[in-house]
PDB file of N, CA and C in Angstrom:
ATOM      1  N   UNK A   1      26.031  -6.597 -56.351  1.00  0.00           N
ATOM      2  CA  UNK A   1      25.661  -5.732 -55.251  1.00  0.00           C
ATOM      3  C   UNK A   1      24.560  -4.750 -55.648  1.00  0.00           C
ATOM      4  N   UNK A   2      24.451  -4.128 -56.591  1.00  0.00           N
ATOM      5  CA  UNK A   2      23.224  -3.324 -57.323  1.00  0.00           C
ATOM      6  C   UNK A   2      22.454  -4.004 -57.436  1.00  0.00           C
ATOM      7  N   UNK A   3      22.234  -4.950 -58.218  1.00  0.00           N
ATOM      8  CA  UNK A   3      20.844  -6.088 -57.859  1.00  0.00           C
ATOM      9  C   UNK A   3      20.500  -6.139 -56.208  1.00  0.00           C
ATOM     10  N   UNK A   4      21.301  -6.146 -55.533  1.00  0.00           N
ATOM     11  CA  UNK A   4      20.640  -6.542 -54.115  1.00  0.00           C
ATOM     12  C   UNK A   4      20.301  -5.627 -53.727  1.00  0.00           C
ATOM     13  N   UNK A   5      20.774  -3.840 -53.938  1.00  0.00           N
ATOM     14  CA  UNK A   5      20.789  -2.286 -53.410  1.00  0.00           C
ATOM     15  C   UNK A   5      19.347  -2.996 -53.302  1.00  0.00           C
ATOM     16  N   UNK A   6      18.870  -3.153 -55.238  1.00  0.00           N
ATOM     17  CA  UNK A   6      17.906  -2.447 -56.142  1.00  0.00           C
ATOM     18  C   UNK A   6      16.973  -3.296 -55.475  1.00  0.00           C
ATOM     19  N   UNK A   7      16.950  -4.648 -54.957  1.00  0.00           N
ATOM     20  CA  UNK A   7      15.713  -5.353 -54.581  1.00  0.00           C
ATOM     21  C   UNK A   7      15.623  -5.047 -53.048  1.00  0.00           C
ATOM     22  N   UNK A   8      16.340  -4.299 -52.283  1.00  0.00           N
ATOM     23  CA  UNK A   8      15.992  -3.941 -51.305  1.00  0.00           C
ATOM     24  C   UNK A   8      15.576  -2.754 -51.107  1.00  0.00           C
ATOM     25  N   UNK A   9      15.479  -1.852 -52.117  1.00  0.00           N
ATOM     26  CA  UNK A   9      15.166  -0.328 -52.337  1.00  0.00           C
ATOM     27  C   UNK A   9      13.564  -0.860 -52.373  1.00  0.00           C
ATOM     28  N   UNK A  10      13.347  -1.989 -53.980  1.00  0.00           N
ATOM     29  CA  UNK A  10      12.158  -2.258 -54.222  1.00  0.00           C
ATOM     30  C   UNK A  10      10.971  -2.571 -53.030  1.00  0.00           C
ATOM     31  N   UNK A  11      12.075  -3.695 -52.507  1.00  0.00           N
ATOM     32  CA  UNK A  11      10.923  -3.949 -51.236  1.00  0.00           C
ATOM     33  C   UNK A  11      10.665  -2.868 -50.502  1.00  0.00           C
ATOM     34  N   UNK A  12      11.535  -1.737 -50.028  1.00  0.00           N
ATOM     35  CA  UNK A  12      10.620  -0.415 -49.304  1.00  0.00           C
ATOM     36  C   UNK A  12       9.730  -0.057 -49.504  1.00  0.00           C
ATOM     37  N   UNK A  13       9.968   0.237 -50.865  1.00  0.00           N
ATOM     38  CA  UNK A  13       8.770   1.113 -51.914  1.00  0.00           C
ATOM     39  C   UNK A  13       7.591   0.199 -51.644  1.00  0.00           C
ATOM     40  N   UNK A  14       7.890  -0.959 -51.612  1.00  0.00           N
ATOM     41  CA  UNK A  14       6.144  -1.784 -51.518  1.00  0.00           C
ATOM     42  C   UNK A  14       5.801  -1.747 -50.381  1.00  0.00           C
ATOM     43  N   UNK A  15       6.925  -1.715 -49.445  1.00  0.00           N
ATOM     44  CA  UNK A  15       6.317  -2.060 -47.494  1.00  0.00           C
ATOM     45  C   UNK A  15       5.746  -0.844 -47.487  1.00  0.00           C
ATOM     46  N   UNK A  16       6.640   0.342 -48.132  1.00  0.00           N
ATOM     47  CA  UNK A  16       5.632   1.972 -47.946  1.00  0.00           C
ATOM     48  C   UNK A  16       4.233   2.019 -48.957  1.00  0.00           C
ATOM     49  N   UNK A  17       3.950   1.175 -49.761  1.00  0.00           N
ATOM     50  CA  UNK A  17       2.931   1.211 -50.462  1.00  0.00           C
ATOM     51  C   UNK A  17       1.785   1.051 -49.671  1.00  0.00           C
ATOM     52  N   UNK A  18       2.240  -0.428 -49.056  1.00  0.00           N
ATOM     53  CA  UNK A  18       1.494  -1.294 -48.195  1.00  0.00           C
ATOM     54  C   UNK A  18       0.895  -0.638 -47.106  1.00  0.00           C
ATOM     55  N   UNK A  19       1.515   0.301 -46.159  1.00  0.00           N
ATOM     56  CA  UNK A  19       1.651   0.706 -45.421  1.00  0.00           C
ATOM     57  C   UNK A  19       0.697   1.874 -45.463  1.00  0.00           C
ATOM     58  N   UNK A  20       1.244   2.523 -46.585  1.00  0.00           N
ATOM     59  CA  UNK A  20       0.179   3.806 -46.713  1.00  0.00           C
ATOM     60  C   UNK A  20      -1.483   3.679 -47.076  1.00  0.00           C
ATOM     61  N   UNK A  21      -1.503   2.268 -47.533  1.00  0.00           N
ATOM     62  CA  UNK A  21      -2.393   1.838 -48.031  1.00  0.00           C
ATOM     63  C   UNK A  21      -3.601   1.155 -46.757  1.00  0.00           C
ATOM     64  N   UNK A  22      -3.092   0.517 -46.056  1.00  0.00           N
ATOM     65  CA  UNK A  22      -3.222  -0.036 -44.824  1.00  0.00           C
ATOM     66  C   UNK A  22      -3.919   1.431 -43.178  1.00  0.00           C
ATOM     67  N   UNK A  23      -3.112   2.218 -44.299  1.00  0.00           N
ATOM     68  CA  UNK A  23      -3.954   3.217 -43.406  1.00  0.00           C
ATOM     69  C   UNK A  23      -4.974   4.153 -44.217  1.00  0.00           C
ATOM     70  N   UNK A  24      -4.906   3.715 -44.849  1.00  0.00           N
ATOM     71  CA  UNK A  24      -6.024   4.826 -45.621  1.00  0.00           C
ATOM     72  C   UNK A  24      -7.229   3.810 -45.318  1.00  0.00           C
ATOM     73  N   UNK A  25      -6.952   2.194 -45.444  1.00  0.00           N
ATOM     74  CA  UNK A  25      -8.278   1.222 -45.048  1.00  0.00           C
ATOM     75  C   UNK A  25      -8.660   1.826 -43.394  1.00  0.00           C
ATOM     76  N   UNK A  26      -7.643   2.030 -42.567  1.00  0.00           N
ATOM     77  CA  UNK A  26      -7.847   2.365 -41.317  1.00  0.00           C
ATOM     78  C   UNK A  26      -9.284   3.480 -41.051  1.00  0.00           C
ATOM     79  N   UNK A  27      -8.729   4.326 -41.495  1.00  0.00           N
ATOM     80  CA  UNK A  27      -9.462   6.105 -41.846  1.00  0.00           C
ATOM     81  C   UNK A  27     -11.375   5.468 -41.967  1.00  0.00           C
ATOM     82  N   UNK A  28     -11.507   5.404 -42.770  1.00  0.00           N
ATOM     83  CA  UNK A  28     -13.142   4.484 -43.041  1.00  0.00           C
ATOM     84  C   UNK A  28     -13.329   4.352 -41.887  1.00  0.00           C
ATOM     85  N   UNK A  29     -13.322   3.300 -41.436  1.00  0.00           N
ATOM     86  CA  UNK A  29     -13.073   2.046 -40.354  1.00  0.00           C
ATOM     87  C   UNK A  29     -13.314   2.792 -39.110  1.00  0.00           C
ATOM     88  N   UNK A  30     -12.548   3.969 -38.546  1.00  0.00           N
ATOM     89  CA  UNK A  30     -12.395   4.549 -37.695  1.00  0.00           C
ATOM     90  C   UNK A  30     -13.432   5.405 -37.700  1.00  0.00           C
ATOM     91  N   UNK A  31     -14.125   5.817 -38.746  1.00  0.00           N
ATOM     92  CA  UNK A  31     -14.726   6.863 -38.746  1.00  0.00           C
ATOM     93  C   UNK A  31     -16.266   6.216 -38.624  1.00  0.00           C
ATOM     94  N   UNK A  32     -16.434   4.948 -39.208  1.00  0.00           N
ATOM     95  CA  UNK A  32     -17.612   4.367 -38.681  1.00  0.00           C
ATOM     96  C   UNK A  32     -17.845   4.067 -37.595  1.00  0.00           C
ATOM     97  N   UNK A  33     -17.106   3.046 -37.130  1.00  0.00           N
ATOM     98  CA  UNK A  33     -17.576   2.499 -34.920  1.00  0.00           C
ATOM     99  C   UNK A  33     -17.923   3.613 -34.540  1.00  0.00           C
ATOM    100  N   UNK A  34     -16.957   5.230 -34.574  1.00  0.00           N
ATOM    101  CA  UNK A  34     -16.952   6.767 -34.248  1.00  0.00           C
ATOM    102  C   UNK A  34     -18.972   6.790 -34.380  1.00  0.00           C
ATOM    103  N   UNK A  35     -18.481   7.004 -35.536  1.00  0.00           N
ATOM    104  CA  UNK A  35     -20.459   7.260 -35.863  1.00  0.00           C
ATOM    105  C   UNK A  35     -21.082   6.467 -35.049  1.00  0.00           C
ATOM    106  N   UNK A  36     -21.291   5.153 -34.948  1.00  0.00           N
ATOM    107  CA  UNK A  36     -22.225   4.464 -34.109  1.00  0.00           C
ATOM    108  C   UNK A  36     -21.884   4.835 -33.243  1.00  0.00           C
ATOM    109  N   UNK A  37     -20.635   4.716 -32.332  1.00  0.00           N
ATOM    110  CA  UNK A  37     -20.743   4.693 -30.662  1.00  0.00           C
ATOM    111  C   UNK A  37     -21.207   6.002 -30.416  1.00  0.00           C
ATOM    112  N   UNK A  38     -21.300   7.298 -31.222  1.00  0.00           N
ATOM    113  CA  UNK A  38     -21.553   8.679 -31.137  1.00  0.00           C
ATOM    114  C   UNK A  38     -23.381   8.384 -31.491  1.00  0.00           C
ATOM    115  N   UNK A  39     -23.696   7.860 -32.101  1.00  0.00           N
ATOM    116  CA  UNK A  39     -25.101   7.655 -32.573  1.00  0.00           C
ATOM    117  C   UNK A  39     -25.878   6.445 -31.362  1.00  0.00           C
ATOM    118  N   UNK A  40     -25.319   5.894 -30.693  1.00  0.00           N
ATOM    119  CA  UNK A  40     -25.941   5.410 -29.917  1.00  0.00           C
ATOM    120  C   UNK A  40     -26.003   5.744 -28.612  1.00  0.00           C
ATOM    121  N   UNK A  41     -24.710   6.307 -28.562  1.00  0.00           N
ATOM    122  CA  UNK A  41     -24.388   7.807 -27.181  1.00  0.00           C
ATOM    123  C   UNK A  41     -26.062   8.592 -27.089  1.00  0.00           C
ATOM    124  N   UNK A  42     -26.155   9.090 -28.541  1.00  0.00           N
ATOM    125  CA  UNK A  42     -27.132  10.199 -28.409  1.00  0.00           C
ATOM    126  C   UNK A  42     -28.648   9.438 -28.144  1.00  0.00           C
ATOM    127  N   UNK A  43     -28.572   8.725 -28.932  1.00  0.00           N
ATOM    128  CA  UNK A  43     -30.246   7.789 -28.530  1.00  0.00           C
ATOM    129  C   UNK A  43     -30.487   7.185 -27.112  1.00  0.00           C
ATOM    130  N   UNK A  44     -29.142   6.735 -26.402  1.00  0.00           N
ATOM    131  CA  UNK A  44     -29.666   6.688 -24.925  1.00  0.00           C
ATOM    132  C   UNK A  44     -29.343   7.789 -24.125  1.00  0.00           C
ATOM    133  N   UNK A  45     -28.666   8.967 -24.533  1.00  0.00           N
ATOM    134  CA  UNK A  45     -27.988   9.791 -23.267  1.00  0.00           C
ATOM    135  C   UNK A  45     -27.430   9.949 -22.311  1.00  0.00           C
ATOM    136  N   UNK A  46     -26.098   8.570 -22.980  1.00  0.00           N
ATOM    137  CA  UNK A  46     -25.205   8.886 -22.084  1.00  0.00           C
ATOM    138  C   UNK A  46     -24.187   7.903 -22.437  1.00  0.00           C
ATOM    139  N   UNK A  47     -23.181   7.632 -21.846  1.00  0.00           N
ATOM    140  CA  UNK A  47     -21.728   6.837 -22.765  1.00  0.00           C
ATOM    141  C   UNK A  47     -22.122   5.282 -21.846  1.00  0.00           C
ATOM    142  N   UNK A  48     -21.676   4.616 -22.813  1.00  0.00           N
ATOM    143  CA  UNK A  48     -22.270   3.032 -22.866  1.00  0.00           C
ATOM    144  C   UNK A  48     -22.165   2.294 -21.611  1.00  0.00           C
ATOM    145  N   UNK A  49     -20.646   2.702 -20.613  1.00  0.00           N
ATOM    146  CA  UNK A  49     -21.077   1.886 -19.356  1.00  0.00           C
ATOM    147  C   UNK A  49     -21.874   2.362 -18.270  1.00  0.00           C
ATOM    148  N   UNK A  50     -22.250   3.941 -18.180  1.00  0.00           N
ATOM    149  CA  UNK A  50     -23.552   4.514 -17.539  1.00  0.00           C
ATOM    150  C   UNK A  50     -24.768   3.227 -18.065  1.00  0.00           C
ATOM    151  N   UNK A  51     -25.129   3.583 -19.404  1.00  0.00           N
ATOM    152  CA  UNK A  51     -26.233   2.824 -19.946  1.00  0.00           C
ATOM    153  C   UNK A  51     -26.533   1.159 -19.756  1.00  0.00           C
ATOM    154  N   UNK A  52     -24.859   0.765 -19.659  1.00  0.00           N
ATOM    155  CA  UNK A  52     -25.565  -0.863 -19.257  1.00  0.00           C
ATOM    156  C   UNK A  52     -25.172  -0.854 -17.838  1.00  0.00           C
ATOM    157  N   UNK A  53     -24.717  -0.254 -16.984  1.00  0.00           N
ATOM    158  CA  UNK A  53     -25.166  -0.186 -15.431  1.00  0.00           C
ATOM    159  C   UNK A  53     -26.646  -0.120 -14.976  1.00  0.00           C
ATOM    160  N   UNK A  54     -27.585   1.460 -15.920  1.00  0.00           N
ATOM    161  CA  UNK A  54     -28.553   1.390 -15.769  1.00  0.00           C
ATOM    162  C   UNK A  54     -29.814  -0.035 -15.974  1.00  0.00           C
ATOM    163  N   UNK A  55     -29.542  -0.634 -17.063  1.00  0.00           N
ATOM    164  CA  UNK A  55     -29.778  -1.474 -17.491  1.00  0.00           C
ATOM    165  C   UNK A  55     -29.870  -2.583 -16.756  1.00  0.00           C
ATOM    166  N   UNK A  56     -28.384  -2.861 -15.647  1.00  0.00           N
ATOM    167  CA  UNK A  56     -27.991  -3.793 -14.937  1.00  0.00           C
ATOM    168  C   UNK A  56     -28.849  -3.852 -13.720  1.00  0.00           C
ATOM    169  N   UNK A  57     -28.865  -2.416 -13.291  1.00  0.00           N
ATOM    170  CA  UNK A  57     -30.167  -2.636 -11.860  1.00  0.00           C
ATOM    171  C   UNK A  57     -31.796  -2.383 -12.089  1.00  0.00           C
ATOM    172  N   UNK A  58     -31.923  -2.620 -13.399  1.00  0.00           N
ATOM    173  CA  UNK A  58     -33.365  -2.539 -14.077  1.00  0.00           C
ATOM    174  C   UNK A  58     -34.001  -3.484 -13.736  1.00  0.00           C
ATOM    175  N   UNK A  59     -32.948  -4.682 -14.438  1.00  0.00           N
ATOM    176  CA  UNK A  59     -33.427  -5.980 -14.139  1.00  0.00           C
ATOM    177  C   UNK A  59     -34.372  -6.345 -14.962  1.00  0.00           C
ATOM    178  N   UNK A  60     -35.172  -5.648 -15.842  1.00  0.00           N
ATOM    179  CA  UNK A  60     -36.049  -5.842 -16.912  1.00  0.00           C
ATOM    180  C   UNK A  60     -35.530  -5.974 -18.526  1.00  0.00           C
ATOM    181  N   UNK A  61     -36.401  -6.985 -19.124  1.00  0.00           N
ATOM    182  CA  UNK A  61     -35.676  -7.474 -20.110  1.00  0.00           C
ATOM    183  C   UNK A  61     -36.267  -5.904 -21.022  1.00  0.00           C
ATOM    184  N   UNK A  62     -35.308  -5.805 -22.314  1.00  0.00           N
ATOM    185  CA  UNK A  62     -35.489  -4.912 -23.009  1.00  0.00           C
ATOM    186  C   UNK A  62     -34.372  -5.181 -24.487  1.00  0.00           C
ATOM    187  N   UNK A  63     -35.266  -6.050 -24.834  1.00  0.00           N
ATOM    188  CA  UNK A  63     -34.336  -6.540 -25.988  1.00  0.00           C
ATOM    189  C   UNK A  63     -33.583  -5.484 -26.937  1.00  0.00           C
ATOM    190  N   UNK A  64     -34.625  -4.604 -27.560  1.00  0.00           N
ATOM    191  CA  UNK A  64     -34.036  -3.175 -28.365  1.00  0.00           C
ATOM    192  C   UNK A  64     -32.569  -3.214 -27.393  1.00  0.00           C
ATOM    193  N   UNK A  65     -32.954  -2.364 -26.696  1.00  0.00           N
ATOM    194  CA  UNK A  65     -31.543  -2.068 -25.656  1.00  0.00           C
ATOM    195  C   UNK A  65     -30.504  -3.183 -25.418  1.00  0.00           C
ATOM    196  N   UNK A  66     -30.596  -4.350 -25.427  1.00  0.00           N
ATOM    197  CA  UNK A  66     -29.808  -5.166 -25.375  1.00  0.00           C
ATOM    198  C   UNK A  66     -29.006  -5.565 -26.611  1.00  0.00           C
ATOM    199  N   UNK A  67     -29.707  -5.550 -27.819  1.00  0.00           N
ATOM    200  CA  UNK A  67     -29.257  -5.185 -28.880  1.00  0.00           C
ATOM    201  C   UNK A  67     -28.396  -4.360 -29.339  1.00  0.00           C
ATOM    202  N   UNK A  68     -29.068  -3.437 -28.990  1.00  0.00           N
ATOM    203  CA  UNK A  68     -28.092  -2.000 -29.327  1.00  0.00           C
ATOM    204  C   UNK A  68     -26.730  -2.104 -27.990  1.00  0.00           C
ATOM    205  N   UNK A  69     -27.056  -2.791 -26.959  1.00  0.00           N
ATOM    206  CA  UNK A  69     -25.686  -2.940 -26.389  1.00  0.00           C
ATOM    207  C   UNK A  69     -24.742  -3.344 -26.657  1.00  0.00           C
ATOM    208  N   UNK A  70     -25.440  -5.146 -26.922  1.00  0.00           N
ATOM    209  CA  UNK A  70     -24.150  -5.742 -28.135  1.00  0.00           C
ATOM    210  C   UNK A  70     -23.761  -5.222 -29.356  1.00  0.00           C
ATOM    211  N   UNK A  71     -24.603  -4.482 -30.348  1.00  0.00           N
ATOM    212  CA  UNK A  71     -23.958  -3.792 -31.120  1.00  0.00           C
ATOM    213  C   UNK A  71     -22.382  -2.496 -30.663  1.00  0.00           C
ATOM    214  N   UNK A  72     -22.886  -1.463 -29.853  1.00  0.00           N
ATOM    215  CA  UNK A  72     -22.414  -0.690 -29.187  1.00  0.00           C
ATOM    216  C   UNK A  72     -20.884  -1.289 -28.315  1.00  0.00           C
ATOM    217  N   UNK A  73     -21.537  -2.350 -27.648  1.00  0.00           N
ATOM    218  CA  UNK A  73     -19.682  -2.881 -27.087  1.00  0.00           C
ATOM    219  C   UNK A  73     -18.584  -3.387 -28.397  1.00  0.00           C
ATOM    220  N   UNK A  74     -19.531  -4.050 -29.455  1.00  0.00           N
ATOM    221  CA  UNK A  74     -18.352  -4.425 -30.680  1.00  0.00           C
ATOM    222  C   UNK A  74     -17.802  -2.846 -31.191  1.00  0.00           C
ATOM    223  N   UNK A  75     -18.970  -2.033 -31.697  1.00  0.00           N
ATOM    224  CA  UNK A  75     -18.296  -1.223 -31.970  1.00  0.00           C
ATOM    225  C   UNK A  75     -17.302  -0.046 -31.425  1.00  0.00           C
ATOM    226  N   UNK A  76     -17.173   0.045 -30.018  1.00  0.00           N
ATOM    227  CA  UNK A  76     -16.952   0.426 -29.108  1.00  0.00           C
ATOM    228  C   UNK A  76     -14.953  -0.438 -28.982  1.00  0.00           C
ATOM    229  N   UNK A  77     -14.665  -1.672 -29.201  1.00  0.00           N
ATOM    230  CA  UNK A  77     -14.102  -2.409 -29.039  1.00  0.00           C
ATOM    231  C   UNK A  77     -13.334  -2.701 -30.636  1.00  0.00           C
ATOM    232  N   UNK A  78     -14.153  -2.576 -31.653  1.00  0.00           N
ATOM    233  CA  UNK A  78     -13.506  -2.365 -33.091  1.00  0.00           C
ATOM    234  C   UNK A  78     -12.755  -1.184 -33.205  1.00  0.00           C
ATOM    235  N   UNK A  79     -13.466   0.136 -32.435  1.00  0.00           N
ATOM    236  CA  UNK A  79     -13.390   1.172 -32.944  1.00  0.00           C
ATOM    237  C   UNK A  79     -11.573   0.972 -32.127  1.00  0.00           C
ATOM    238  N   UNK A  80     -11.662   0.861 -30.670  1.00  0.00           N
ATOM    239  CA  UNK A  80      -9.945   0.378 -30.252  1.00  0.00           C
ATOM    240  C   UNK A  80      -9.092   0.049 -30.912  1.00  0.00           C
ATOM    241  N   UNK A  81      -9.387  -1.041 -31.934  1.00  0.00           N
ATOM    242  CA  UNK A  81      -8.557  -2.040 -32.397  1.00  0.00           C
ATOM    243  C   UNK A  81      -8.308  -1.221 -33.478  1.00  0.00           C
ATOM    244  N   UNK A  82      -8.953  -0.566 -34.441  1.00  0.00           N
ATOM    245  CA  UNK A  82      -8.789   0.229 -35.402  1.00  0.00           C
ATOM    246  C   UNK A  82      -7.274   0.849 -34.968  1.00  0.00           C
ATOM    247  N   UNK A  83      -8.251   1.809 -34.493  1.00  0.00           N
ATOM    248  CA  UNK A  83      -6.927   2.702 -33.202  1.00  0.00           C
ATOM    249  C   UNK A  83      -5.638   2.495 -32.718  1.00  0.00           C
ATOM    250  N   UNK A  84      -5.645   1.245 -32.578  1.00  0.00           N
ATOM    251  CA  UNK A  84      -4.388   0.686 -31.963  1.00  0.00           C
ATOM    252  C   UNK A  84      -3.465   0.333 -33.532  1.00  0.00           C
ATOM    253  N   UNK A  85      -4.658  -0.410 -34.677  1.00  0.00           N
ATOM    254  CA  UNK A  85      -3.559  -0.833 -35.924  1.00  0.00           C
ATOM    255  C   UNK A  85      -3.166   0.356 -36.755  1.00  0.00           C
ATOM    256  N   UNK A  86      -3.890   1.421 -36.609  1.00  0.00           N
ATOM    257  CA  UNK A  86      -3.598   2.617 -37.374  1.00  0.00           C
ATOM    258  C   UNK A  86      -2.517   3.199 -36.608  1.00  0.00           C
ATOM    259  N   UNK A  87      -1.793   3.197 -35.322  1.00  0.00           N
ATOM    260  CA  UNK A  87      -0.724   4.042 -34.674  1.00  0.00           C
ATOM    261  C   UNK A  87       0.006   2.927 -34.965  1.00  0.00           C
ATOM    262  N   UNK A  88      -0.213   1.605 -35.038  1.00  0.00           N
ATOM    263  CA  UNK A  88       0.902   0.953 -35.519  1.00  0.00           C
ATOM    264  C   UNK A  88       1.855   1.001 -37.330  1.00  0.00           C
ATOM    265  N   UNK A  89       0.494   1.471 -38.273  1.00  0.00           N
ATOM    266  CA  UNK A  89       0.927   1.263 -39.560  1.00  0.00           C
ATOM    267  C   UNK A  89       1.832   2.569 -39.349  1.00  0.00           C
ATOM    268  N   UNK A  90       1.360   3.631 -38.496  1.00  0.00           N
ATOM    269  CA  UNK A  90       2.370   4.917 -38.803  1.00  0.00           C
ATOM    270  C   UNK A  90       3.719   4.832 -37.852  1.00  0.00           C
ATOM    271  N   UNK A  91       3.674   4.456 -36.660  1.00  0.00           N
ATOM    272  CA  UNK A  91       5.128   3.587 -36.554  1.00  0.00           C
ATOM    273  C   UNK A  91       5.664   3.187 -37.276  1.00  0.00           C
ATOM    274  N   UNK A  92       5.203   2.134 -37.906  1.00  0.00           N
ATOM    275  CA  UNK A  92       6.013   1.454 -39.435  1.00  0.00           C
ATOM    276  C   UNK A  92       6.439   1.933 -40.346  1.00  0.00           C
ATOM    277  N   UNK A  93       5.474   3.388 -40.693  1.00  0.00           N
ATOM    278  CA  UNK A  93       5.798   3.946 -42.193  1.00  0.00           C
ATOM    279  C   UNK A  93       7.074   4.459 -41.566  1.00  0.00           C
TER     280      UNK A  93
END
């Protein structure tokens, strides 16, 4: 029965290793998409679905800008997912 306490104590200690660890990768992660979607906020002046509405009744091609859109929706959409796995690792811990 001590062997089994002891290998189920062990495995905590690693799921909390894991765990704590898993969010510290989070932290980075979060703090970059942050920067871009905040850095591309400021270069067009204004939050991303204003900007591709504008875009939408332009009707003119503008590759830069289209670029920076698809960049901007991934990171915009990473930056979520981040978000969502980081409230999950702290549920867990």
């Amino acid at each position: 029965m001590e062997i089994l306490a002891s290998s189920e104590n062990n495995t905590r200690k690693v799921q909390d290793v894991f765990l704590k660890h898993m969010i510290l990768q989070a932290f980075p992660k979060i703090s970059r998409y942050q920067a871009e979607c905040r850095l591309l906020e400021k270069k067009y002046g204004g939050p991303f679905d204003s900007i591709r509405q504008n875009k939408q009744r332009q009707g003119m091609e503008d590759f830069a800008l289209e670029d920076d859109l698809l960049d901007w929706e991934y990171a915009q959409a990473a930056l979520r997912w981040w978000q969502g796995q980081l409230q999950e690792f702290r549920n867990a811990a």
